[in-house]
Protein backbone atom coordinates (compact mmCIF):
# COMPACT_ATOMS: atom_id res chain seq x y z
CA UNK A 1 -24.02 -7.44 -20.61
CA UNK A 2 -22.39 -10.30 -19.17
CA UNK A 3 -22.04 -11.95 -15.85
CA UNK A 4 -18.74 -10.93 -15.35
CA UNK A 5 -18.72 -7.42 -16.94
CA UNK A 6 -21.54 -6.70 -14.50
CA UNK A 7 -19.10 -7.57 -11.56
CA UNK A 8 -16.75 -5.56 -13.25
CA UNK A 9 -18.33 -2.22 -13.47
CA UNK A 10 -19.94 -3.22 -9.33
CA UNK A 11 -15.86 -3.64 -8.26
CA UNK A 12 -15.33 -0.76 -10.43
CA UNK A 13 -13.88 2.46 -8.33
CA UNK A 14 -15.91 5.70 -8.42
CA UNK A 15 -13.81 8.80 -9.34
CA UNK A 16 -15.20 12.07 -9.15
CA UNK A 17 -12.19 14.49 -9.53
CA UNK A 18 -9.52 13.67 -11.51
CA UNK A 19 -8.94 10.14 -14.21
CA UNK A 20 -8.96 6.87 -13.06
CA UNK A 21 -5.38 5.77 -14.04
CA UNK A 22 -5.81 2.09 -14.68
CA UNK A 23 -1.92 1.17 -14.30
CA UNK A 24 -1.65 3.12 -11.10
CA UNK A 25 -3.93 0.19 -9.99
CA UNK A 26 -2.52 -2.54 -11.48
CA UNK A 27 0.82 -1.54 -9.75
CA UNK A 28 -1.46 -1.47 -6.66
CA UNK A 29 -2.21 -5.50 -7.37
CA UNK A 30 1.62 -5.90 -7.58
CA UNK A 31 2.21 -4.35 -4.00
CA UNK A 32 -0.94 -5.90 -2.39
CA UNK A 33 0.20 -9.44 -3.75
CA UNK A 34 3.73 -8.96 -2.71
CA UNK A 35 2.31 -7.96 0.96
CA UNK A 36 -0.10 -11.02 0.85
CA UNK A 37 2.82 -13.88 -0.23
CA UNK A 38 4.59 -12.35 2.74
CA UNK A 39 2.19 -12.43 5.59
CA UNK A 40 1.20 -16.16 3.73
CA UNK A 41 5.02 -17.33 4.56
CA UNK A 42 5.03 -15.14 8.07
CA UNK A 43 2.66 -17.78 9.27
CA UNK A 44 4.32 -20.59 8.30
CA UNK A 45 7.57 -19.33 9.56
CA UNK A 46 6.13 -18.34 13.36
CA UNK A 47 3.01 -20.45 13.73
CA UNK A 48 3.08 -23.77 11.40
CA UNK A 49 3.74 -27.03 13.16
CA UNK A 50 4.99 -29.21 10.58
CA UNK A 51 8.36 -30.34 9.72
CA UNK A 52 9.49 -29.85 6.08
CA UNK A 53 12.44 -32.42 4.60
CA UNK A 54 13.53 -29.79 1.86
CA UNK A 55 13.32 -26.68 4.01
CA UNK A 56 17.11 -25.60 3.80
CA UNK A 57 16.86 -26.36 -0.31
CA UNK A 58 14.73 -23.24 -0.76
CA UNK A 59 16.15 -20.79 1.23
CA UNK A 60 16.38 -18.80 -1.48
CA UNK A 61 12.60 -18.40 -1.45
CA UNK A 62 12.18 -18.45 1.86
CA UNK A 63 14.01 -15.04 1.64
CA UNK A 64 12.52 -13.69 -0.99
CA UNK A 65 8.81 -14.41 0.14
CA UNK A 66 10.35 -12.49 3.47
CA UNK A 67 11.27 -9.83 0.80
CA UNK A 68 7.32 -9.40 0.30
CA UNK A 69 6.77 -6.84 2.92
CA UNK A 70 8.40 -4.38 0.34
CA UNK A 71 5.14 -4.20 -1.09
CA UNK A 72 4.43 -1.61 1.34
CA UNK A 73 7.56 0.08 -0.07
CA UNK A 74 5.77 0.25 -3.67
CA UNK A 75 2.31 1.53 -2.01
CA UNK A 76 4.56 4.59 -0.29
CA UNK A 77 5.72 5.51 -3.51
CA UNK A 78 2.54 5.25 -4.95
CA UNK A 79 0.74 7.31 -2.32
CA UNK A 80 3.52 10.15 -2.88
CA UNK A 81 2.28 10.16 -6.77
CA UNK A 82 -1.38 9.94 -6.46
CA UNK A 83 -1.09 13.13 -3.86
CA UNK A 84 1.33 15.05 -6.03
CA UNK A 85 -0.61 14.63 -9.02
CA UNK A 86 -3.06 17.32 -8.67
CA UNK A 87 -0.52 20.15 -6.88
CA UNK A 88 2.08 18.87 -10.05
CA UNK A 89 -0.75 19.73 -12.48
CA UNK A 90 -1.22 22.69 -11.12
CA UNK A 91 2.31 24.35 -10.33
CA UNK A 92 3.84 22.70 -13.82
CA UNK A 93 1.01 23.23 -15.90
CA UNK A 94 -0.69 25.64 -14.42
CA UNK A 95 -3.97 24.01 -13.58
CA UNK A 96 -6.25 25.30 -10.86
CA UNK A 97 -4.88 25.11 -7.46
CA UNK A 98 -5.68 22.10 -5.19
CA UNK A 99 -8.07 22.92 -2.10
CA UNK A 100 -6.43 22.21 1.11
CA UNK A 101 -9.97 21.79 2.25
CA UNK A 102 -11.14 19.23 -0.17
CA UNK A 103 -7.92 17.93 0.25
CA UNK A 104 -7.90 17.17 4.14
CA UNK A 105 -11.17 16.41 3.46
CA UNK A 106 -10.96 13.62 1.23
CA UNK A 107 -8.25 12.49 3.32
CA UNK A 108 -10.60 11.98 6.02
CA UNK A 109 -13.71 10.69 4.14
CA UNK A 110 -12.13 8.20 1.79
CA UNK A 111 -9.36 6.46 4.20
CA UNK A 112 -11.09 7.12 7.88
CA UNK A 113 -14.37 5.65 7.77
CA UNK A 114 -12.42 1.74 6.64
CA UNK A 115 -9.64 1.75 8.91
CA UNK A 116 -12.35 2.83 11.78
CA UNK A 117 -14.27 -0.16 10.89
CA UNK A 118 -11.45 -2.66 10.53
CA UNK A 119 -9.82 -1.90 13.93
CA UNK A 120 -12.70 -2.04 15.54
CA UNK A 121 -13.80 -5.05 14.66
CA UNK A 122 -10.48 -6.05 15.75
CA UNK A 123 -10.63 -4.47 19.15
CA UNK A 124 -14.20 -7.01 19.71
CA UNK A 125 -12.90 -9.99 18.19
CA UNK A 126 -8.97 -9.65 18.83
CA UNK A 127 -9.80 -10.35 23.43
CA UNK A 128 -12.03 -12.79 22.46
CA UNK A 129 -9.47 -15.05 20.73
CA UNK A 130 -6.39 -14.39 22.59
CA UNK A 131 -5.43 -13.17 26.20
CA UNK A 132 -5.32 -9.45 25.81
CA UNK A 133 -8.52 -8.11 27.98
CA UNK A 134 -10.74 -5.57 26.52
CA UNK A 135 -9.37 -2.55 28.82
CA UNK A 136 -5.98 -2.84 26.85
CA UNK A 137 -7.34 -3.31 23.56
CA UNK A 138 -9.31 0.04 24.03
CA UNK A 139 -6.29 1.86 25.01
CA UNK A 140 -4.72 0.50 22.01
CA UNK A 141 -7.77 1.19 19.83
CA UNK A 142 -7.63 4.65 20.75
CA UNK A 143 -3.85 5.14 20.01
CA UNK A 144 -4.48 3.50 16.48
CA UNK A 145 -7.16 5.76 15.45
CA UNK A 146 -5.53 9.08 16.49
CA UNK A 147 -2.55 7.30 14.36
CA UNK A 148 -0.13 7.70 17.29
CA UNK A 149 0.32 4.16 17.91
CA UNK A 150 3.99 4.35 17.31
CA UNK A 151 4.49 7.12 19.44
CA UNK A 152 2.85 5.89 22.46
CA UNK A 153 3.85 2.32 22.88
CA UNK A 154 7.01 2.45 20.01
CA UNK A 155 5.41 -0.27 18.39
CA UNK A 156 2.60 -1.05 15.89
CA UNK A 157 -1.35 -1.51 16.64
CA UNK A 158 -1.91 -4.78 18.80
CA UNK A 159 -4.70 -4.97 16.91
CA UNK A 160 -3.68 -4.97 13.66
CA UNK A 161 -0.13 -5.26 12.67
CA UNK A 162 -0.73 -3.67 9.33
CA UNK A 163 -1.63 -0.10 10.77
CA UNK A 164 1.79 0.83 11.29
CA UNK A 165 2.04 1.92 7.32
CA UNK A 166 -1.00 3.86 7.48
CA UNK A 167 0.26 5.53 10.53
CA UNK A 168 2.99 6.31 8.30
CA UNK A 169 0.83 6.90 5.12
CA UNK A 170 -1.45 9.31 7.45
CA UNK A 171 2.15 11.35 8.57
CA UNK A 172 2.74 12.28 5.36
CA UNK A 173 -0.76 13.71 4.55
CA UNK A 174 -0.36 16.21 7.17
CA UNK A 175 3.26 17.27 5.52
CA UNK A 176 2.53 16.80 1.38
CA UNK A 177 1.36 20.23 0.78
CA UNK A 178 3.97 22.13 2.31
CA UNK A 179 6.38 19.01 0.83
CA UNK A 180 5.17 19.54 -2.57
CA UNK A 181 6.18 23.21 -2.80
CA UNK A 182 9.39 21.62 -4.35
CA UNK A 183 7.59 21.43 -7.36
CA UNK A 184 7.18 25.20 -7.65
CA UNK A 185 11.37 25.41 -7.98
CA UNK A 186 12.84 25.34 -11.66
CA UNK A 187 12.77 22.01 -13.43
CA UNK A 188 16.68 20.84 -12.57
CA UNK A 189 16.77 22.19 -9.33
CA UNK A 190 13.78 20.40 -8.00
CA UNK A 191 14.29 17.32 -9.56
CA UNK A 192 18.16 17.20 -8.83
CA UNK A 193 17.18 18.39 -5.03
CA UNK A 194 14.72 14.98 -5.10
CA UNK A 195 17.20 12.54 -5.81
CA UNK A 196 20.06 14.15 -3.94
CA UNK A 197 17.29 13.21 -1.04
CA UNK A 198 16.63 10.21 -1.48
CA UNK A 199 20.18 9.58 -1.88
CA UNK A 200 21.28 11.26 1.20
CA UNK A 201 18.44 10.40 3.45
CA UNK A 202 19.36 6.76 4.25
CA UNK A 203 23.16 7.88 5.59
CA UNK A 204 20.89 9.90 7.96
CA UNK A 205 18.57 7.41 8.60
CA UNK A 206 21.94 4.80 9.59
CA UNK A 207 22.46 6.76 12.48
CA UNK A 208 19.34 7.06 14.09
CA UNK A 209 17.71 3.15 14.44
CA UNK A 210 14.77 2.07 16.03
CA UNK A 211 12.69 -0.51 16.79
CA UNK A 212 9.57 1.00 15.17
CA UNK A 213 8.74 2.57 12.07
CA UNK A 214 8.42 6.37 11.74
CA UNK A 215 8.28 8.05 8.91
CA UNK A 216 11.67 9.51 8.72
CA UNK A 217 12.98 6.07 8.03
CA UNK A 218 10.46 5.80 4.52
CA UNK A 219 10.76 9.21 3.54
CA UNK A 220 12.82 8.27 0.22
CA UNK A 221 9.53 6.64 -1.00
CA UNK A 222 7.33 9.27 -0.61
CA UNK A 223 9.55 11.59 -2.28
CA UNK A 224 10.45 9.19 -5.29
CA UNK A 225 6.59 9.46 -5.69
CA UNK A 226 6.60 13.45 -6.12
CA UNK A 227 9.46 12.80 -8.49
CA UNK A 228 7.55 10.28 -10.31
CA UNK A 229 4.83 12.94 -10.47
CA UNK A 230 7.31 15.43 -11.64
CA UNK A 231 8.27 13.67 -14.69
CA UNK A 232 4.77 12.06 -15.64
CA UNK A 233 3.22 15.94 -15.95
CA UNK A 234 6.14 17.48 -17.59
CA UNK A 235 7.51 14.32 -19.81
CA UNK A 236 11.07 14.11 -20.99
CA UNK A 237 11.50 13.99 -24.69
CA UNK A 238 12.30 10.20 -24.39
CA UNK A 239 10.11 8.10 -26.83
CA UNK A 240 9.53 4.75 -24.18
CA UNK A 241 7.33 3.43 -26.65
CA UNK A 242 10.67 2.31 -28.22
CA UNK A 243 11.71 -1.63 -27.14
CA UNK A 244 14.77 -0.52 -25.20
CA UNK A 245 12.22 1.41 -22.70
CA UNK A 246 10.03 -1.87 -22.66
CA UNK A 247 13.11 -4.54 -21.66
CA UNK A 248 14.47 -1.79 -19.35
CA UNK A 249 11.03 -1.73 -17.97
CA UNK A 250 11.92 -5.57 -17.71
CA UNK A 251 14.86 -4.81 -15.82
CA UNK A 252 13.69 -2.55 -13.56
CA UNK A 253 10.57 -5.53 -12.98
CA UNK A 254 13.34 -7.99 -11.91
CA UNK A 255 14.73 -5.22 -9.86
CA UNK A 256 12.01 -4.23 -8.24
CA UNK A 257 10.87 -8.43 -7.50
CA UNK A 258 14.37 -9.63 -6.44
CA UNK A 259 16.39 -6.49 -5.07
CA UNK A 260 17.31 -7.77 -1.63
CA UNK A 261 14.68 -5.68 0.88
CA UNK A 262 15.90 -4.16 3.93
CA UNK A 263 14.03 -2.53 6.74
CA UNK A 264 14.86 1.25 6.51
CA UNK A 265 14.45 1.63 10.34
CA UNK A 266 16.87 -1.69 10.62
CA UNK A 267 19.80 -0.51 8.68
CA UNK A 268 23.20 -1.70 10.05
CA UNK A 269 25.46 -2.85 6.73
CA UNK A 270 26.77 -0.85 3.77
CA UNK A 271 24.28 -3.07 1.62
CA UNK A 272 21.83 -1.59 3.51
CA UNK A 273 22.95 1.61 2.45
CA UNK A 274 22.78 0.73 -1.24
CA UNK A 275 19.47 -0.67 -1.12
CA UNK A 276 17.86 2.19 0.48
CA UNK A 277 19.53 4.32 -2.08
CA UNK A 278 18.62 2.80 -5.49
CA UNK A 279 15.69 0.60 -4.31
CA UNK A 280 13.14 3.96 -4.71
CA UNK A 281 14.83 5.31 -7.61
CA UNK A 282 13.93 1.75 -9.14
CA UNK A 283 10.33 1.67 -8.46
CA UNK A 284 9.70 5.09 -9.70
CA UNK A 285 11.71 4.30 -12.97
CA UNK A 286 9.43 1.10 -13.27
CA UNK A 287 6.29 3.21 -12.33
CA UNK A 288 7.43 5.55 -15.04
CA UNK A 289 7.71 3.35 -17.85
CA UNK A 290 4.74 1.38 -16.71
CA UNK A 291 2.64 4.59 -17.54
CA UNK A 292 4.23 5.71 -20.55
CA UNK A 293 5.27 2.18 -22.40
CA UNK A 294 2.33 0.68 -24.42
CA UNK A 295 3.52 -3.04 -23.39
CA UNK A 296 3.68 -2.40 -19.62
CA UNK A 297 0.78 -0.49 -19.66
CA UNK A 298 -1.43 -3.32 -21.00
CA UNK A 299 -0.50 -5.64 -18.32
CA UNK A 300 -0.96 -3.41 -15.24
CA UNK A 301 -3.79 -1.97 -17.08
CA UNK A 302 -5.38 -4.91 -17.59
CA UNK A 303 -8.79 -4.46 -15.85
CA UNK A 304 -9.18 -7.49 -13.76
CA UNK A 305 -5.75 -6.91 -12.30
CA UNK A 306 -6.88 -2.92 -11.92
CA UNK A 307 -9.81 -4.01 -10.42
CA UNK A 308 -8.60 -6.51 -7.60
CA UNK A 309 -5.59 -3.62 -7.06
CA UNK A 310 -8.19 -0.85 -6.50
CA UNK A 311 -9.84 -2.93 -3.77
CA UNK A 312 -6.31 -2.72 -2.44
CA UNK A 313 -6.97 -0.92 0.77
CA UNK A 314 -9.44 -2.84 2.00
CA UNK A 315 -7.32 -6.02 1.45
CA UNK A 316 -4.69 -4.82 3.12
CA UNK A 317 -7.00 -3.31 6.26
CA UNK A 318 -8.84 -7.48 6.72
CA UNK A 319 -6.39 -9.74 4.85
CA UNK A 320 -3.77 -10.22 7.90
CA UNK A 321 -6.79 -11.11 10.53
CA UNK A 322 -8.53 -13.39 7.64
CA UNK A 323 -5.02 -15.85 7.50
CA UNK A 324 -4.89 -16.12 10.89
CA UNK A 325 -8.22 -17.25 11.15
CA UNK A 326 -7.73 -20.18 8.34
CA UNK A 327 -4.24 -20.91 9.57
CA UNK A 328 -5.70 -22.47 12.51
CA UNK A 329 -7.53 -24.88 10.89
CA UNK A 330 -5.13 -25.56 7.57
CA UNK A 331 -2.40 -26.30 9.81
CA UNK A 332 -4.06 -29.14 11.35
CA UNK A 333 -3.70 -30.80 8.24
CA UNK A 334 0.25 -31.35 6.11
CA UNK A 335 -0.64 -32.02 2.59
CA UNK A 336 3.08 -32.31 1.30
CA UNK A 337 6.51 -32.91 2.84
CA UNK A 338 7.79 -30.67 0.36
CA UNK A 339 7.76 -26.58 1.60
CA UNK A 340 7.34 -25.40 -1.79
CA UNK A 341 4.15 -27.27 -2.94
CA UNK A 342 2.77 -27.37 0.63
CA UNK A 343 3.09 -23.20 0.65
CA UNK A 344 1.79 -22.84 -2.90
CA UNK A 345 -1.30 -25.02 -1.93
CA UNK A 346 -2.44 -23.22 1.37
CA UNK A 347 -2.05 -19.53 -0.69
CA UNK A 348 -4.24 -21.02 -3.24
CA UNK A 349 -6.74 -22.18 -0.19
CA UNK A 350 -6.26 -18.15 1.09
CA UNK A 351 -6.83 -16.62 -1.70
CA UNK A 352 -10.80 -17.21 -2.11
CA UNK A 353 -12.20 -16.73 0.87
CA UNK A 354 -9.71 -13.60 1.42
CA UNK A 355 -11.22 -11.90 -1.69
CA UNK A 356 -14.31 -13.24 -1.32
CA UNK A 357 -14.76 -10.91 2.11
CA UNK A 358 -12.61 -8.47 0.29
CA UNK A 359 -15.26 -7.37 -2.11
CA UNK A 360 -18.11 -7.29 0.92
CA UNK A 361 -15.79 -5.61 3.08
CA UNK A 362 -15.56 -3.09 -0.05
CA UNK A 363 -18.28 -2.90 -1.86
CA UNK A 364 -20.23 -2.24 1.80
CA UNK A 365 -18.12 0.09 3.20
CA UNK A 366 -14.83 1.70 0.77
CA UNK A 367 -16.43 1.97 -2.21
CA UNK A 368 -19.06 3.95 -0.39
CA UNK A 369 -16.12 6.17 0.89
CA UNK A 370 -14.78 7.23 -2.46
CA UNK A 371 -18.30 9.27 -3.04
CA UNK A 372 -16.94 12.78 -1.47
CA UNK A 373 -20.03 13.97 -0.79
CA UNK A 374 -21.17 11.09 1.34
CA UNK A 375 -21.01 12.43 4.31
CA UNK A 376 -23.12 15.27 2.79
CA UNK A 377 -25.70 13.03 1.58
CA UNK A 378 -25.74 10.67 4.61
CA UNK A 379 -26.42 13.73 6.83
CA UNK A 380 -29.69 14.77 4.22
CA UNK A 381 -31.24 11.61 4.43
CA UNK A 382 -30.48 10.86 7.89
CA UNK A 383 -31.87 14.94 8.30
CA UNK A 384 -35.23 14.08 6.07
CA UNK A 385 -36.08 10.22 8.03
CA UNK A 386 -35.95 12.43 11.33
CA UNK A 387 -38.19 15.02 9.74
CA UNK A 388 -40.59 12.33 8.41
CA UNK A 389 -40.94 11.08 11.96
CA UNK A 390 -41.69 13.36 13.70
C-alpha cells in the first residue's frame, strides 16, 4: 500500500450507521472552499495595508469572492439532507424508524466535543492577542456553547465569528424530527408544500430584518435539503444519466458559483427577493444531479476532494483563527501591485499550513467523535485504569 493511500484510509471518515456517500462530501469541499476564498478576501478587504493600482479593474471578483460566504448556504442544505435521510428512508420506504435517542445523541457526541475544543481554545488565546479581558470572553464562551449567542448579545461568538451557523445548524436539530413529519404526507402534497415554502418564506423574512442571523432567515435551506432527501429516496422516473441532465448539472454549477448572494437576514430589494427564492431550489437541483449523474458524481466523488470535504467541520471550526494568525505576518510583505496575483499568492501561502493543522485538529479530536460509542468506551477504560489503581 502506498504512501498516500495510507493517508487516505487515516483521513478516511468512520461510518457506523448508514453509507458513506462520497459526493455528499465532495459537495462539502465545494462549500468549505467557497467559505475559505471568502474569509481569504475578508482580510484583505478590512485588515491589509497595501495599496493595489488595479483594484477598481476587478470588482467583479472582488464581489464574487464576497459571494463566498454562501458556502454556508450549501452546508445548510446539506445538513437538511444528511438529517432527513434516515426519517425519508423510513417513512417512504418503510425502513425502521430513526431513534430520537441515538439521534440527539449523535448530535451531541459527533458535533459537541469539536466546537467545545475550538472555542475554548479561543476563549485562552483570543485576550491574549487582543484587548478583550478574560471575564468577557467567559461570558461569551458560555453563551456560545449553550448556542444562545445570538440571543443574548444579537450578535455572533466574539470568539469565533464562524459559530453563528452552527448556532443556526444546532436550531434546527432540536426542530428536524417534528419538521420531517412532512415526509409522512402523500408524495405531491409534501413536495408541493416544500417549495411553496421556500418560495413564500423570504416575503416573510423581508419584513422582519435584523442585524443577526436566526434561523428563520435560512429556513429555505434546510427545507430544500428535506426536499432533496425526498426525491433522492423515492427517484423520479427521469434518466439523468442522459447528457441533458449532465450540462443542466453545468448550469445549475454556474448558478450555484455566480448567482449574486444576498444575506437572508439583510434583505431590502426585489432582487433580494428572487435570490432567496430560486437560490435553494438551485443547490438542491445541483445536489440532485450530482448524486444521480455518472459525470458529476465522479468529480465530487473523487476521493481526495471527499476526503479534504469530510474534514469539513473541523476546517471550518480553526480555519478563520489560523488566517488571522498568518495575515499578520504576510501582510508585512506586498509581493505584487496587482490584487489578483497578490490574492491568489497569499491563498496559496494559507492553504498548507491551514490543512496541515486541519488534519491534527481532526484526526486528534473529530474523527474520534464520529465513533458513537466513544463516550461508552472512554468511560470503560477510564472505569478499568481507576480500578487498576486502586
Amino acid at each position: 500500500m502506498s504512501i498516500s493511500q495510507r493517508f487516505a484510509n487515516l483521513l478516511s471518515r468512520n461510518i457506523v450507521h448508514g453509507k458513506l456517500i462520497p459526493e455528499i462530501d465532495g459537495l462539502r469541499f465545494l462549500a468549505i472552499l467557497l467559505v475559505f476564498l471568502h474569509h481569504v478576501y475578508s482580510f484583505f478587504e478590512f485588515s491589509s495595508p497595501h495599496h493595489f493600482d488595479d483594484l477598481e479593474d476587478y470588482g467583479w471578483l472582488r464581489q464574487w469572492l464576497t459571494d463566498g460566504r454562501k458556502g454556508v448556504d450549501l452546508f445548510f442544505v446539506i445538513s437538511g439532507f444528511i438529517l432527513a435521510l434516515p426519517f425519508a428512508k423510513s417513512y417512504l420506504k418503510g425502513a425502521p424508524r430513526p431513534s430520537l435517542k441515538r439521534y440527539f445523541k449523535r448530535r451531541l457526541t459527533r458535533l459537541e466535543p469539536p466546537y467545545i475544543v475550538a472555542m475554548v481554545g479561543m476563549f485562552i488565546v483570543f485576550p491574549l492577542v487582543t484587548s478583550m479581558d478574560y471575564a468577557f470572553a467567559f461570558e461569551s464562551l458560555l453563551a456560545s456553547l449553550i448556542y444562545s449567542h445570538v440571543f443574548i448579545y444579537g450578535v455572533t461568538s466574539f470568539l469565533l465569528a464562524v459559530a453563528w451557523s452552527l448556532e443556526l445548524e444546532v436550531h434546527f436539530y432540536v426542530l428536524a424530527p417534528l419538521l420531517f413529519m412532512v415526509l409522512k404526507l402523500p408524495k405531491i402534497a409534501r413536495r408541493a408544500g416544500l417549495v411553496l415554502f421556500i418560495l413564500v418564506l423570504p416575503f416573510l423574512q423581508a419584513q422582519i430584518q435584523t442585524p443577526a442571523f436566526y434561523l428563520f432567515h435560512y429556513f429555505q435551506f434546510f427545507l430544500a435539503g428535506i426536499l432533496l432527501a425526498d426525491f433522492y429516496i423515492e427517484r423520479p422516473s427521469l434518466d439523468t444519466g442522459k447528457p441533458f441532465f449532465t450540462f443542466a448539472g453545468l448550469v445549475l454549477f454556474m448558478g450555484v458559483l455566480f448567482m449574486p448572494h444576498v444575506r437572508t437576514h439583510l434583505m431590502n430589494s426585489p432582487d433580494d427577493l428572487y435570490y432567496a427564492m430560486i437560490f435553494p431550489l438551485a443547490i438542491a437541483g445541483f445536489y440532485y444531479i450530482v448524486l444521480t449523474n455518472r459525470f458529476w458524481g465522479k468529480v465530487f466523488g473523487y476521493r481526495w476532494i471527499s476526503l479534504i470535504g469530510g474534514m469539513c467541520y473541523t476546517i471550518y471550526l480553526i480555519h478563520q483563527p489560523l488566517l488571522s494568525a498568518m495575515m499578520k505576518i504576510i501582510f508585512r510583505y506586498q509581493f505584487f501591485d496587482s490584487f489578483p496575483a497578490e490574492y491568489l499568492l497569499v491563498t496559496l501561502l494559507c492553504i498548507p499550513p491551514v490543512l496541515a493543522a486541519s488534519v491534527i485538529f481532526y484526526l486528534l479530536v473529530e474523527k474520534p467523535c464520529m465513533d458513537p460509542e466513544w463516550p461508552e468506551k472512554l468511560w470503560r477504560k477510564t472505569k478499568g485504569m481507576l480500578v487498576k489503581t486502586t
